[in-house]
Protein backbone atom coordinates (compact mmCIF):
# COMPACT_ATOMS: atom_id res chain seq x y z
CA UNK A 1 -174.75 32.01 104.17
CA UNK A 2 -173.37 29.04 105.89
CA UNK A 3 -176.03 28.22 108.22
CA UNK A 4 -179.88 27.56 106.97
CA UNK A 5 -181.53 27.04 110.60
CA UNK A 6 -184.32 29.54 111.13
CA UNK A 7 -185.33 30.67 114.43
CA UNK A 8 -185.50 33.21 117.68
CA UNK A 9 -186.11 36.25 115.53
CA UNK A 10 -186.75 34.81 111.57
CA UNK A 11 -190.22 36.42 112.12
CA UNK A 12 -193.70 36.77 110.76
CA UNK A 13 -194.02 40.79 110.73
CA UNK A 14 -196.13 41.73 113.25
CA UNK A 15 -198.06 44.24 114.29
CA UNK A 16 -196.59 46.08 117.41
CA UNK A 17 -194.05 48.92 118.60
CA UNK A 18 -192.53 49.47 121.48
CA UNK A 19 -191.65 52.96 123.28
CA UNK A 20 -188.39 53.06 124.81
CA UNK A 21 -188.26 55.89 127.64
CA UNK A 22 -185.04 57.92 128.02
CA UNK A 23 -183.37 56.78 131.27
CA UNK A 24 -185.93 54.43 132.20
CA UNK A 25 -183.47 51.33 132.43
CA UNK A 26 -180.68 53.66 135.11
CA UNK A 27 -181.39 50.50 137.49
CA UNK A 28 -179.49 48.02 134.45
CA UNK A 29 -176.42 49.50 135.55
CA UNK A 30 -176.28 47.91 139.03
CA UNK A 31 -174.17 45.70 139.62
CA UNK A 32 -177.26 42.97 140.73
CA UNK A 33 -178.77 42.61 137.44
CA UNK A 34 -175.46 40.97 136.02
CA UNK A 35 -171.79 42.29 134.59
CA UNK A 36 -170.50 45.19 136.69
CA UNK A 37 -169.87 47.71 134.13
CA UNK A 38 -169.02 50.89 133.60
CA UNK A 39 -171.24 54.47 132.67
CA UNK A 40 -168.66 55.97 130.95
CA UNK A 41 -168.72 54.98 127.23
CA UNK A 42 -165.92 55.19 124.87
CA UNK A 43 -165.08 57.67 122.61
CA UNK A 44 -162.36 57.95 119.80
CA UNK A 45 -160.24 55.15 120.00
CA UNK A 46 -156.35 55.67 119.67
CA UNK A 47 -155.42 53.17 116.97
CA UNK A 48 -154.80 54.68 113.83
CA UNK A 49 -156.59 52.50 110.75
CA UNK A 50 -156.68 52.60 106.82
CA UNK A 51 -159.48 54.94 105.65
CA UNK A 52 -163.10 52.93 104.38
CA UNK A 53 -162.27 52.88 100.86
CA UNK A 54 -158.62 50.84 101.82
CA UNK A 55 -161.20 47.55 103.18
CA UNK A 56 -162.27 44.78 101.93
CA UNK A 57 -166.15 46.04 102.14
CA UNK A 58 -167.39 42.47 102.48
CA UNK A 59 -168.79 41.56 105.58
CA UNK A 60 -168.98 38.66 107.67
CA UNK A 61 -171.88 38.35 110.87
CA UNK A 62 -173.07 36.06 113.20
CA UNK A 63 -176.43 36.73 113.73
CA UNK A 64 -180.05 35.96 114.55
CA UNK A 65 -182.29 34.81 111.55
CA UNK A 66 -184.56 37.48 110.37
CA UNK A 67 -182.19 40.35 111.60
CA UNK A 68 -180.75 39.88 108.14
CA UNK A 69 -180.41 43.58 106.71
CA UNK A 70 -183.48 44.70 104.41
CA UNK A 71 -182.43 44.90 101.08
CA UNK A 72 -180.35 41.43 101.12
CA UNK A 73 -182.26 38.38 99.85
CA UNK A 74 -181.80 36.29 103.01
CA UNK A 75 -184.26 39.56 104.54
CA UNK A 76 -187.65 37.32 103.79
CA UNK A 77 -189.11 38.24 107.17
CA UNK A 78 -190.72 41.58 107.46
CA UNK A 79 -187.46 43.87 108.70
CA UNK A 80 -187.68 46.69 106.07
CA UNK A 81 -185.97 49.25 106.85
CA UNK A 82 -182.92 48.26 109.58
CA UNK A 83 -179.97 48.18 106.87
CA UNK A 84 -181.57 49.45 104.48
CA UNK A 85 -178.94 52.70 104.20
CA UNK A 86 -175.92 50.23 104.39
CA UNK A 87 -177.34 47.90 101.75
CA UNK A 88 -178.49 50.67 99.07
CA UNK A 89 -174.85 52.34 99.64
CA UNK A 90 -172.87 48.78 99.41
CA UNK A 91 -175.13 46.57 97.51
CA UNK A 92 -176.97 43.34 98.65
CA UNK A 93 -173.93 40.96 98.42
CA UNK A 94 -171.41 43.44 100.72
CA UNK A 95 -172.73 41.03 104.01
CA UNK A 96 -172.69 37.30 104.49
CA UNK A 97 -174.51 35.95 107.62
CA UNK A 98 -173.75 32.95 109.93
CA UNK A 99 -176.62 32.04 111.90
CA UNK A 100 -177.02 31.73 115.77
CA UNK A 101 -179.05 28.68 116.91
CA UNK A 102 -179.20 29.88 120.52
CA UNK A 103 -177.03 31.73 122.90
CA UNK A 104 -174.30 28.53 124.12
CA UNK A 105 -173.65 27.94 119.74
CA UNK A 106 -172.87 31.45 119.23
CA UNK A 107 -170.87 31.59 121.39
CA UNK A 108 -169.33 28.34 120.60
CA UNK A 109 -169.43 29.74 117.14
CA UNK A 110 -167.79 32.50 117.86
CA UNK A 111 -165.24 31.27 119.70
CA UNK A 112 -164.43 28.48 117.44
CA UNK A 113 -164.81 29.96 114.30
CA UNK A 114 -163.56 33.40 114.28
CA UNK A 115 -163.23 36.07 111.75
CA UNK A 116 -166.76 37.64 112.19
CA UNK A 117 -166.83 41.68 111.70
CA UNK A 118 -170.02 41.62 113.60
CA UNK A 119 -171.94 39.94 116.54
CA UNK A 120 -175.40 39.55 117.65
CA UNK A 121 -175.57 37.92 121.54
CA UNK A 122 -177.25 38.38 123.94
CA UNK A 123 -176.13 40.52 127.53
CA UNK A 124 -175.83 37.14 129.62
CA UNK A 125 -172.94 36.30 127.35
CA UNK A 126 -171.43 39.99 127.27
CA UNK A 127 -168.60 38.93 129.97
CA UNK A 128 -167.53 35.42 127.75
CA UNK A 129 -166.98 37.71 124.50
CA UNK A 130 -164.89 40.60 125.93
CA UNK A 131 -162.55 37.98 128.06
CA UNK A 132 -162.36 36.10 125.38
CA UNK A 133 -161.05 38.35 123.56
CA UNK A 134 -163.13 37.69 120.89
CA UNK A 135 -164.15 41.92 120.55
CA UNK A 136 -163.16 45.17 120.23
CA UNK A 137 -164.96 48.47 121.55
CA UNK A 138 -166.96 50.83 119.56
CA UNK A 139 -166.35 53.96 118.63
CA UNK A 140 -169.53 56.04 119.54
CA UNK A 141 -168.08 58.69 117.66
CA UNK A 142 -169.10 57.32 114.51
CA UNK A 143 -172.38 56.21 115.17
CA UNK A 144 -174.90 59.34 115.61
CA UNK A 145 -177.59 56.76 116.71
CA UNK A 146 -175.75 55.44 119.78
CA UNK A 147 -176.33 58.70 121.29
CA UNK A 148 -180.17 57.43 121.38
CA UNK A 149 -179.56 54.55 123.08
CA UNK A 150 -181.11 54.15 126.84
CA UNK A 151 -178.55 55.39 129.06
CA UNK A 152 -178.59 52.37 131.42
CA UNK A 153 -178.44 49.71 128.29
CA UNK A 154 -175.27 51.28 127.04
CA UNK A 155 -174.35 51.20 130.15
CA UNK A 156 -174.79 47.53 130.81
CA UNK A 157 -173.15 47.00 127.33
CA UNK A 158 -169.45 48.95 128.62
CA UNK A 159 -166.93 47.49 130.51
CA UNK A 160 -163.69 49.96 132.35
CA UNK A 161 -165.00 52.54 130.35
CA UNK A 162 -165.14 50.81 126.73
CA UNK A 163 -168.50 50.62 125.23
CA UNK A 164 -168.27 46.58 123.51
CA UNK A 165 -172.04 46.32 123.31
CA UNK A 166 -174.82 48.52 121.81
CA UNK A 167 -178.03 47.11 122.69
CA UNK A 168 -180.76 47.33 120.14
CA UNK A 169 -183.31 44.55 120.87
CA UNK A 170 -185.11 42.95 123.90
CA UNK A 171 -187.96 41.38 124.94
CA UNK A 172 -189.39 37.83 127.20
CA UNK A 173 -189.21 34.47 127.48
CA UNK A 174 -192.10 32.44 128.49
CA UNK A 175 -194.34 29.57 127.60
CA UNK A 176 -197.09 30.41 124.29
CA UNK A 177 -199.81 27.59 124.91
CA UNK A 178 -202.94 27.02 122.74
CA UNK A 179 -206.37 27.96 124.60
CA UNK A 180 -208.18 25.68 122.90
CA UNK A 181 -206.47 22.60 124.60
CA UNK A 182 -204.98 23.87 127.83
CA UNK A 183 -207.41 24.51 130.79
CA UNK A 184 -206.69 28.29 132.15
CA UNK A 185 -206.81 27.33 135.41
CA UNK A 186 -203.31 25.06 134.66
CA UNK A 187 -202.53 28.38 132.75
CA UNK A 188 -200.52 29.84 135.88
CA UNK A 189 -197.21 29.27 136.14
CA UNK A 190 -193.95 27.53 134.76
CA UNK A 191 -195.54 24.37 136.01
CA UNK A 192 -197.35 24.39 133.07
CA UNK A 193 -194.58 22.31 131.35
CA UNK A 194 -194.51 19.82 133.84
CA UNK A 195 -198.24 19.25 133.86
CA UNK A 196 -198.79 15.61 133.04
CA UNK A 197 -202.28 16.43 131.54
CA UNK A 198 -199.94 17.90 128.44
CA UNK A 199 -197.55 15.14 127.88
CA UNK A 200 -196.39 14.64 124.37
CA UNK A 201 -197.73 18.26 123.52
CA UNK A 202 -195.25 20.31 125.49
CA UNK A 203 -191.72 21.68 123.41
CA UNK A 204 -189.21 23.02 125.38
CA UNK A 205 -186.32 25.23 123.31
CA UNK A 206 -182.97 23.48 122.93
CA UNK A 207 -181.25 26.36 124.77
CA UNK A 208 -178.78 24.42 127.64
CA UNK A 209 -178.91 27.84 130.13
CA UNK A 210 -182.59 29.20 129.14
CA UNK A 211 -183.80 25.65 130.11
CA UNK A 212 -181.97 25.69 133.66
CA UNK A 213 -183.26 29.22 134.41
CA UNK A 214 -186.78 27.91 133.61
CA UNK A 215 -186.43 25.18 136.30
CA UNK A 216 -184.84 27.61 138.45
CA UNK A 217 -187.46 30.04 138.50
CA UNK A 218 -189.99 27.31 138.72
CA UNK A 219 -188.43 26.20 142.02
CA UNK A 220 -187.91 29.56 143.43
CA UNK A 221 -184.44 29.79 143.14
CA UNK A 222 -184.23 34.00 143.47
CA UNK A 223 -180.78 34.09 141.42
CA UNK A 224 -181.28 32.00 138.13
CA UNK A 225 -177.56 32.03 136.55
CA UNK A 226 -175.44 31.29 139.95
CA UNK A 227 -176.29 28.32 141.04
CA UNK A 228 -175.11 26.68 143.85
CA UNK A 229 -174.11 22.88 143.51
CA UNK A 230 -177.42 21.77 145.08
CA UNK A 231 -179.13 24.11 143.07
CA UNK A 232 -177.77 22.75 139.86
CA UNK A 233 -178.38 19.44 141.13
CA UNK A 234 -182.73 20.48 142.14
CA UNK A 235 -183.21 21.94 138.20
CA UNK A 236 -181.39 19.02 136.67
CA UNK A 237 -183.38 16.21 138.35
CA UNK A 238 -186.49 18.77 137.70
CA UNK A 239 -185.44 19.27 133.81
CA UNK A 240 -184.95 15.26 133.66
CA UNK A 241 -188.87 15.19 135.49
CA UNK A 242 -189.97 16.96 132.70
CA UNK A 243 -188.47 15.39 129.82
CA UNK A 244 -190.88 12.24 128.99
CA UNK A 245 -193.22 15.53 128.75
CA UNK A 246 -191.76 16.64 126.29
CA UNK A 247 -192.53 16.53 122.44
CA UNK A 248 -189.24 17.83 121.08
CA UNK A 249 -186.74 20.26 122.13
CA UNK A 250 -187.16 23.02 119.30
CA UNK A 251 -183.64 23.97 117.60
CA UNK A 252 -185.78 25.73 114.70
CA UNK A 253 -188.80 28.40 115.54
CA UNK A 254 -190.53 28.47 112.36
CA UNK A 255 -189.13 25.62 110.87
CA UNK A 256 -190.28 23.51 113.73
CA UNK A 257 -192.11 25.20 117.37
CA UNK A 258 -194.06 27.18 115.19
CA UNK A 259 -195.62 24.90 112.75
CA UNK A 260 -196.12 22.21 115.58
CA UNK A 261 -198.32 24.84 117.34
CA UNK A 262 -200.02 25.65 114.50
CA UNK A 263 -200.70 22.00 113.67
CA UNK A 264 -202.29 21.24 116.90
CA UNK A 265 -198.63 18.91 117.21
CA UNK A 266 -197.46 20.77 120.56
CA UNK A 267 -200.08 23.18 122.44
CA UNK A 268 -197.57 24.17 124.94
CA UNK A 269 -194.19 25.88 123.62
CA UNK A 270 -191.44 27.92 125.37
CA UNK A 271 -191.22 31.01 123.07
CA UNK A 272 -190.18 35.04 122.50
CA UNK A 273 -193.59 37.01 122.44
CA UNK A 274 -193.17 37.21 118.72
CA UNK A 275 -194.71 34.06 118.33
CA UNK A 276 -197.62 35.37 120.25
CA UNK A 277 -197.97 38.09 116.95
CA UNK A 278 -197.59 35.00 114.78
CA UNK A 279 -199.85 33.34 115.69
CA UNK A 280 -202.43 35.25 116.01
CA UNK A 281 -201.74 36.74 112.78
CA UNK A 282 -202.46 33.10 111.29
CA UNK A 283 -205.74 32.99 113.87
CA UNK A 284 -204.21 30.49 116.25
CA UNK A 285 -206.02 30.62 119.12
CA UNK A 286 -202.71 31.23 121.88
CA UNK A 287 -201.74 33.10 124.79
CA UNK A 288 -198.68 33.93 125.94
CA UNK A 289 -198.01 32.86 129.49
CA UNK A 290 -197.64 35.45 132.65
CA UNK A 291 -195.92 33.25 134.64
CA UNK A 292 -196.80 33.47 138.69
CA UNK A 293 -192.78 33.59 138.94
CA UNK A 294 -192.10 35.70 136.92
CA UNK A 295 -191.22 35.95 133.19
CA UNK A 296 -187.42 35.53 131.62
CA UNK A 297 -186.13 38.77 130.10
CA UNK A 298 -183.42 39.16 127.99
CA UNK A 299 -181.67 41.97 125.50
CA UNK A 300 -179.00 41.79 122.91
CA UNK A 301 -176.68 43.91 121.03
CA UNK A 302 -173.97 44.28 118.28
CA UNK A 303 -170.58 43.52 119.11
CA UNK A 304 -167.97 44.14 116.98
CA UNK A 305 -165.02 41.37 115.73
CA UNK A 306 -161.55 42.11 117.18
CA UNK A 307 -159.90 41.59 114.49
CA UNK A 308 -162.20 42.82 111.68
CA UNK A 309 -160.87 44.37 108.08
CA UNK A 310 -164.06 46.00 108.07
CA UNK A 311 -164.09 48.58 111.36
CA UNK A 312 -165.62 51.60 109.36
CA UNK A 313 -168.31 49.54 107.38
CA UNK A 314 -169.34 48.00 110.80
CA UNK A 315 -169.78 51.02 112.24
CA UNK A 316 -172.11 51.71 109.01
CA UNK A 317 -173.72 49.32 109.51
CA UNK A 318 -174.63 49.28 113.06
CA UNK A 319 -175.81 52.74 112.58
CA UNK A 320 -178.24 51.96 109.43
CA UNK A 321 -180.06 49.49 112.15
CA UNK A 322 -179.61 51.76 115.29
CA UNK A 323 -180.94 54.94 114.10
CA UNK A 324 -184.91 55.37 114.90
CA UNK A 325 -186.66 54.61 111.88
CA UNK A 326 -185.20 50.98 111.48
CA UNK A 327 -185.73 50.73 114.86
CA UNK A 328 -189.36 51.50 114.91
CA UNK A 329 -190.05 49.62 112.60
CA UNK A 330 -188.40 46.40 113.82
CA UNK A 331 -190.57 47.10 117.26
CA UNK A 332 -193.45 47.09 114.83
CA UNK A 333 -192.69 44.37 112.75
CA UNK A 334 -191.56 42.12 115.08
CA UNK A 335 -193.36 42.58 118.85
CA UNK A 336 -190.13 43.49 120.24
CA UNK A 337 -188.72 46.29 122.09
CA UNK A 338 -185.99 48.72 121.22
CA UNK A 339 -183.37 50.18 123.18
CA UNK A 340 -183.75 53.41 120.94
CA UNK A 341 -184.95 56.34 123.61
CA UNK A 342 -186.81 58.45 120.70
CA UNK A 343 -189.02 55.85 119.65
CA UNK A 344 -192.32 56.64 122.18
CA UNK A 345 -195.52 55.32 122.47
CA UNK A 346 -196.81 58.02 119.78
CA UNK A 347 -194.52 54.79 117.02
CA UNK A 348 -196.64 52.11 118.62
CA UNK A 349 -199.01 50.72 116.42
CA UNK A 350 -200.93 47.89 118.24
CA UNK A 351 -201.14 49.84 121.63
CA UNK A 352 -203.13 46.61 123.37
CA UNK A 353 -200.96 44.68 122.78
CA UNK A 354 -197.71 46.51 123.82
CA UNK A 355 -199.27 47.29 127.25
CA UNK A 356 -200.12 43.52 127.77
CA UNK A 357 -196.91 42.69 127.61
CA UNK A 358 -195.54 45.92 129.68
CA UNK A 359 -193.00 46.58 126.45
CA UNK A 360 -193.95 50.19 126.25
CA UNK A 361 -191.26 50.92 129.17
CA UNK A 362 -187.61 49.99 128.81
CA UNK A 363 -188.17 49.85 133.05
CA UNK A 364 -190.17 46.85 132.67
CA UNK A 365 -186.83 44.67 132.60
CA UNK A 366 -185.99 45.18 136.48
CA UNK A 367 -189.31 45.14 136.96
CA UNK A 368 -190.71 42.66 139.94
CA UNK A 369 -192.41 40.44 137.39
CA UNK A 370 -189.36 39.40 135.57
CA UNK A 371 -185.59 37.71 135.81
CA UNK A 372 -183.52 39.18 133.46
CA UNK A 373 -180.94 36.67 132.16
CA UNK A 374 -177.26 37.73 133.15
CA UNK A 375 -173.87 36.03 132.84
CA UNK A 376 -173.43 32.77 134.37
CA UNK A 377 -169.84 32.00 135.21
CA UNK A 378 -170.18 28.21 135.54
CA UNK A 379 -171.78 28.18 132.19
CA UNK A 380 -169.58 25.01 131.68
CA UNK A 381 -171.18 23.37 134.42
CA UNK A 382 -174.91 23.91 133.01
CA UNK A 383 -174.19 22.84 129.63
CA UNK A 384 -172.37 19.37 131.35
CA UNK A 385 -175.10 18.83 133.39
CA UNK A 386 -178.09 19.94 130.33
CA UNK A 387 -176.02 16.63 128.71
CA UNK A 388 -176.73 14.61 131.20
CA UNK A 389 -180.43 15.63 131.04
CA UNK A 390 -180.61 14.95 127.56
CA UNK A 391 -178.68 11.92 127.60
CA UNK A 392 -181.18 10.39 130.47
């Protein structure tokens, strides 16, 4: 491994499932919700390429920690069965993992580093990887699982007619706060991490465009990755506001957010509901913020390296976490949802909980309640201007 941060999705192992209704995400394809893509997926490609037993068989991926295949060693986190066919046919050492620290370093990563079979970012980047050139489509041909995959995620993951994104995990971002030190009636919306009350106990993630969505959404701002010049202007003077707030911008979420919640250290924390499962499971007394605006969603998917040795392992391997057994139990394991249609609500275990957080429908991420994150094409401009916020 040559990266040793732990965050995002190095998890706890939950207990909750998520259903993921056939066709119930057709209004991802639109155009509005981010990328423009295109519904027809590929198929064979025409390339001709050495047979699996000509590669190398090793395997390099940039991924989130804890999505580590089960079987491997670096799988410590509760994932037990996505991989699990890939590792017991290959052996534990056939994959190496790079870790992503958020979605701006993978992609910087990526782009800078090179040479990864797979990837693991997120939609709002989906656009910077293909014309990049940093990718190469699928072939859905070899992966029996993609066939389960919610016909308007695929959809969102294909550009002029080349599928370079299969979906396989989603969820929200929003604020986990302790009840036992934050009033409920400040409890109500983003403004919750501006609340003076809270200074010095408030951790914001380190993520350049997650923050300047948050601000955006906090000031009403209806289209959260194209902002215009004043708008960029509004969140950064906003996300400089809040700063003297707070405690640390988390890089690490169990190496650092986590523990500072448990600890009584921060009481307020931008986090993925899987911290909500955490902590719980450790009987923290949290809740996990509806925000009055509206809650961030977000999915992400496997891409795979243009100019991998490995292109019929990857597609191995991509199917050993697609197919629906690894994928229930990842929903189980680690409060998130699935873009696998054949898991239901009949493979939800904590039922409660997956209708709190409206997870048991694939529809929930157009839904009115939330903004979910698409590609920003002055990305360049937020990261300059998340400096200067950091630098003030």
């Amino acid at each position: 491994m040559t990266d040793t941060n732990i965050n995002r999705r190095q998890f706890l192992g939950g207990a909750l499932g998520v259903a993921a209704g056939a066709g119930a995400l057709a209004a991802c394809g639109s155009p509005d919700s981010g990328t423009a893509t295109s519904t027809a997926p590929s198929t064979a490609p025409s390339t001709s390429r050495p047979p699996i037993a000509s590669e190398p068989g090793k395997m390099s991926l940039l991924d989130w920690a804890g999505y580590e295949a089960a079987g491997t060693k670096a799988q410590t986190a509760g994932m037990t069965v996505a991989g699990s066919d890939y590792i017991k046919k290959y052996g534990p050492d056939s994959v190496t993992y790079t870790y992503i620290e958020n979605d701006d370093q993978a992609l910087q990563k990526a782009t800078a580093s090179g040479g990864f079979d797979i990837m693991h970012p997120c939609f709002e980047n989906f656009q910077d990887y293909v014309d990049r050139d940093l990718v190469q489509p699928w072939d859905l041909n070899l992966i029996p699982s993609a066939a389960d995959i919610d016909p308007g995620l695929l959809a969102k993951g294909t550009k002029d007619g080349k599928t370079y994104m299969l979906p396989w995990d989603w969820g929200y971002g929003s604020l986990t706060y302790r009840t036992d030190h934050v009033d409920a009636a400040d409890a109500t919306g983003w403004e919750l991490a501006w609340n003076p009350k809270y200074a010095g106990r408030i951790s914001l993630w380190g993520g350049a465009s997650t923050n300047f969505e948050i601000a955006a959404i906090k000031a009403g701002i209806q289209d959260m990755d194209h902002l215009t010049a004043d708008q960029l202007e509004t969140c950064k003077q906003d996300l400089i506001k809040q700063k003297p707030l707070n405690k640390f911008y988390w890089d690490s979420e169990y190496g650092q957010m986590q523990p500072a919640i448990k600890s009584g250290t921060v009481w307020i924390a931008y986090s993925w509901q899987d911290t909500l499962v955490s902590m719980k499971s450790a009987g923290v007394p949290v809740a996990y913020l509806d925000p009055s605006q509206g809650r961030i969603a977000w999915f992400c998917g496997f891409m795979l390296g243009k100019d991998t040795q490995n292109y019929y392992h990857a597609h191995e391997y991509v199917e050993s976490f697609l197919n629906k057994a690894a994928c229930a139990q990842m929903t189980n394991a680690y409060a998130y949802g699935t873009s696998n249609s054949k898991v239901t609500s009949a493979d939800i275990t904590d039922k409660a909980l997956a209708a709190s957080l409206h997870i048991d429908d694939l529809a929930a991420l157009t839904g009115p309640t939330v903004h979910l994150q698409s590609w920003n094409p002055d990305r360049a401009k937020v990261l300059a201007a998340w400096q200067q916020v950091k630098a003030s």
